[in-house]
Protein backbone atom coordinates (compact mmCIF):
# COMPACT_ATOMS: atom_id res chain seq x y z
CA UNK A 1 0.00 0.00 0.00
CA UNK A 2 1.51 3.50 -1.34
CA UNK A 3 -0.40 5.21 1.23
CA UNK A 4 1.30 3.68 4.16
CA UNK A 5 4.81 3.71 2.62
CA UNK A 6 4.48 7.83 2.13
CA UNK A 7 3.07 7.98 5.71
CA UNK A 8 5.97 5.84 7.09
CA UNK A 9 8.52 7.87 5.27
CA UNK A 10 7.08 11.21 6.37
CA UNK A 11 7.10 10.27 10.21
CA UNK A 12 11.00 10.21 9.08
CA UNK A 13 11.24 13.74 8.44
CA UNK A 14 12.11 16.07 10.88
CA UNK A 15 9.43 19.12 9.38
CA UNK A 16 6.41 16.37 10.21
CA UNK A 17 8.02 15.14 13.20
CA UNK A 18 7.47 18.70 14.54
CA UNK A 19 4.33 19.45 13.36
CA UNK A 20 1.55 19.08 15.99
CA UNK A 21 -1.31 18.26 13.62
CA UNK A 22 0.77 15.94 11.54
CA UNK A 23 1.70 13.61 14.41
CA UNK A 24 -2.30 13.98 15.65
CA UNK A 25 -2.91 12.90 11.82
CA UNK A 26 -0.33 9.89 11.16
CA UNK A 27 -0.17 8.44 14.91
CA UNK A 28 -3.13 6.76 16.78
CA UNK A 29 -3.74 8.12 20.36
CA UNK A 30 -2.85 4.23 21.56
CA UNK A 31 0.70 4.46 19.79
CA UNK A 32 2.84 2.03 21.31
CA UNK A 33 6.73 1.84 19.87
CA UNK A 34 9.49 -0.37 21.31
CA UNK A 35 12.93 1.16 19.71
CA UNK A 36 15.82 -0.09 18.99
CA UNK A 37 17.69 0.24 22.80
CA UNK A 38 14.13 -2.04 23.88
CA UNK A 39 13.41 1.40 25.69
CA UNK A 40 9.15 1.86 25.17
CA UNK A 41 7.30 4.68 23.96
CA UNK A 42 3.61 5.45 24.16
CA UNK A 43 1.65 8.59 22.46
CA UNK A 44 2.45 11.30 24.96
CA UNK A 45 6.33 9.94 25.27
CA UNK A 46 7.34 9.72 21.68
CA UNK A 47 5.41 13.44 21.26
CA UNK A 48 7.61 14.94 24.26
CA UNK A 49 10.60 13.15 22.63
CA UNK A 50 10.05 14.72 19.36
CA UNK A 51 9.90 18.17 20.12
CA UNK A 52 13.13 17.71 21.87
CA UNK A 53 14.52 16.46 18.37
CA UNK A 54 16.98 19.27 16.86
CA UNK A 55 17.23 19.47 12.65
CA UNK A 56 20.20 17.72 11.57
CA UNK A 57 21.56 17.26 7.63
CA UNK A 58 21.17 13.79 7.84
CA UNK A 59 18.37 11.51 7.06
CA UNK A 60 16.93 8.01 7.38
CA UNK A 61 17.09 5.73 4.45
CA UNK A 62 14.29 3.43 4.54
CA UNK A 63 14.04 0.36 1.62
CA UNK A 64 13.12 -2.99 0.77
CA UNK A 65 9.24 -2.03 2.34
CA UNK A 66 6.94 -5.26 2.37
CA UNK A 67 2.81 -5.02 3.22
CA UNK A 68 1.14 -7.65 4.87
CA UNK A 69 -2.21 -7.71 4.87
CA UNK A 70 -3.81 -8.80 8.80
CA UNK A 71 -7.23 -7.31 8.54
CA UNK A 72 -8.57 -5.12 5.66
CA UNK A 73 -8.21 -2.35 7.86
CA UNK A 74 -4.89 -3.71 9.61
CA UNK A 75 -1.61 -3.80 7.35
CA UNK A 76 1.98 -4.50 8.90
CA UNK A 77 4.63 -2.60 6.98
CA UNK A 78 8.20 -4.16 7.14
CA UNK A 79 11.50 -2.61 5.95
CA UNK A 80 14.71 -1.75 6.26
CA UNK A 81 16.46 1.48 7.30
CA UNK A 82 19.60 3.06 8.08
CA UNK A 83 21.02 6.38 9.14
CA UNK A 84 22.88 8.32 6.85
CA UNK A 85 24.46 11.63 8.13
CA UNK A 86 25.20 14.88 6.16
CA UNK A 87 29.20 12.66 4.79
CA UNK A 88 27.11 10.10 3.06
CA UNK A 89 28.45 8.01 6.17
CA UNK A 90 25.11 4.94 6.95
CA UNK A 91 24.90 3.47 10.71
CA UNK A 92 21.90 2.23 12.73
CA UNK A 93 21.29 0.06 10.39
CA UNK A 94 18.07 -1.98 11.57
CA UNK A 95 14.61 -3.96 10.70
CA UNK A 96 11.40 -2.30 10.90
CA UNK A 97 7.99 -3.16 11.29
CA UNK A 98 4.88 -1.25 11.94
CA UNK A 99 1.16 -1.74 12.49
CA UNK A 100 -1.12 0.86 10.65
CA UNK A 101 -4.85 0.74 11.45
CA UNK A 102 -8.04 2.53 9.10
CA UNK A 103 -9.46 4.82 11.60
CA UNK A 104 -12.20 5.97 10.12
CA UNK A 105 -11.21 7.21 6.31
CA UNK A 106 -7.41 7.94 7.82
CA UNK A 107 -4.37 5.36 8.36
CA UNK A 108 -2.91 5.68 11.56
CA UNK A 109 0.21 4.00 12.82
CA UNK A 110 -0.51 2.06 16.37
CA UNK A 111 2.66 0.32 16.83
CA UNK A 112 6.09 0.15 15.78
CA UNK A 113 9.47 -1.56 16.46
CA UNK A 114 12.76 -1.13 15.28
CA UNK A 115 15.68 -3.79 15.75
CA UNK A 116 19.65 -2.86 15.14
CA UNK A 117 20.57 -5.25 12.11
CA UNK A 118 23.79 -5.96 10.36
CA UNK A 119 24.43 -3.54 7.86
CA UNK A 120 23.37 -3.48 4.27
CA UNK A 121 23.65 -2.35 0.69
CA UNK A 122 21.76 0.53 0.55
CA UNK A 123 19.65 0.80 -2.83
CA UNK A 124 18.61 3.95 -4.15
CA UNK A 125 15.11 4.20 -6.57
């Protein structure tokens, strides 16, 4: 699903990540995350830690995106991703998966994990 790829890769960039009625839009008020440290994050937490985020000329690479179909209003999104700062230099490499649920006429993402990975060849589209 297109839809959920664009939404996954905009919760990447630092201009949503700040935006207050992006994250209302493109997270579901039971968000539940478990990064890649095993440290958990609910709504309110991964909000707080966002606004704490500072711009930076890097960017996350994201690839190799997969949909699975659990419900017809349930999809799990897995990929791959990997830092890549402002040298071209790519670390934190790690799998990804995601759970986005139909709420209402809008996808919302209600849970999502992220687990360091060994590194790989990073393809560009």
């Amino acid at each position: 699903m297109n839809i959920l790829i664009e939404q996954e890769i905009a919760l990447h960039q630092y201009e949503i990540r700040q935006n207050k009625a992006e994250i209302t839009r493109l997270l579901h008020v039971e968000f539940q995350e478990v990064g890649e440290s095993g440290t958990s994050y609910d709504f309110q937490s991964i909000n707080a830690m966002m606004e704490e985020e500072q711009a930076s000329n890097g960017y996350i690479h994201s690839q190799n995106f997969e949909c699975i179909n659990l419900e017809s209003c349930v999809q799990m999104l897995l990929y791959k991703s990997a830092w890549v700062n402002e040298l071209g230099i790519k670390s934190l490499f790690a799998k990804r998966v995601s759970i986005w649920v139909l709420n209402g006429v809008q996808w919302q993402l209600k849970y999502h994990q992220g687990t360091r990975c060994d590194s790989f060849s990073i393809t560009t589209y």
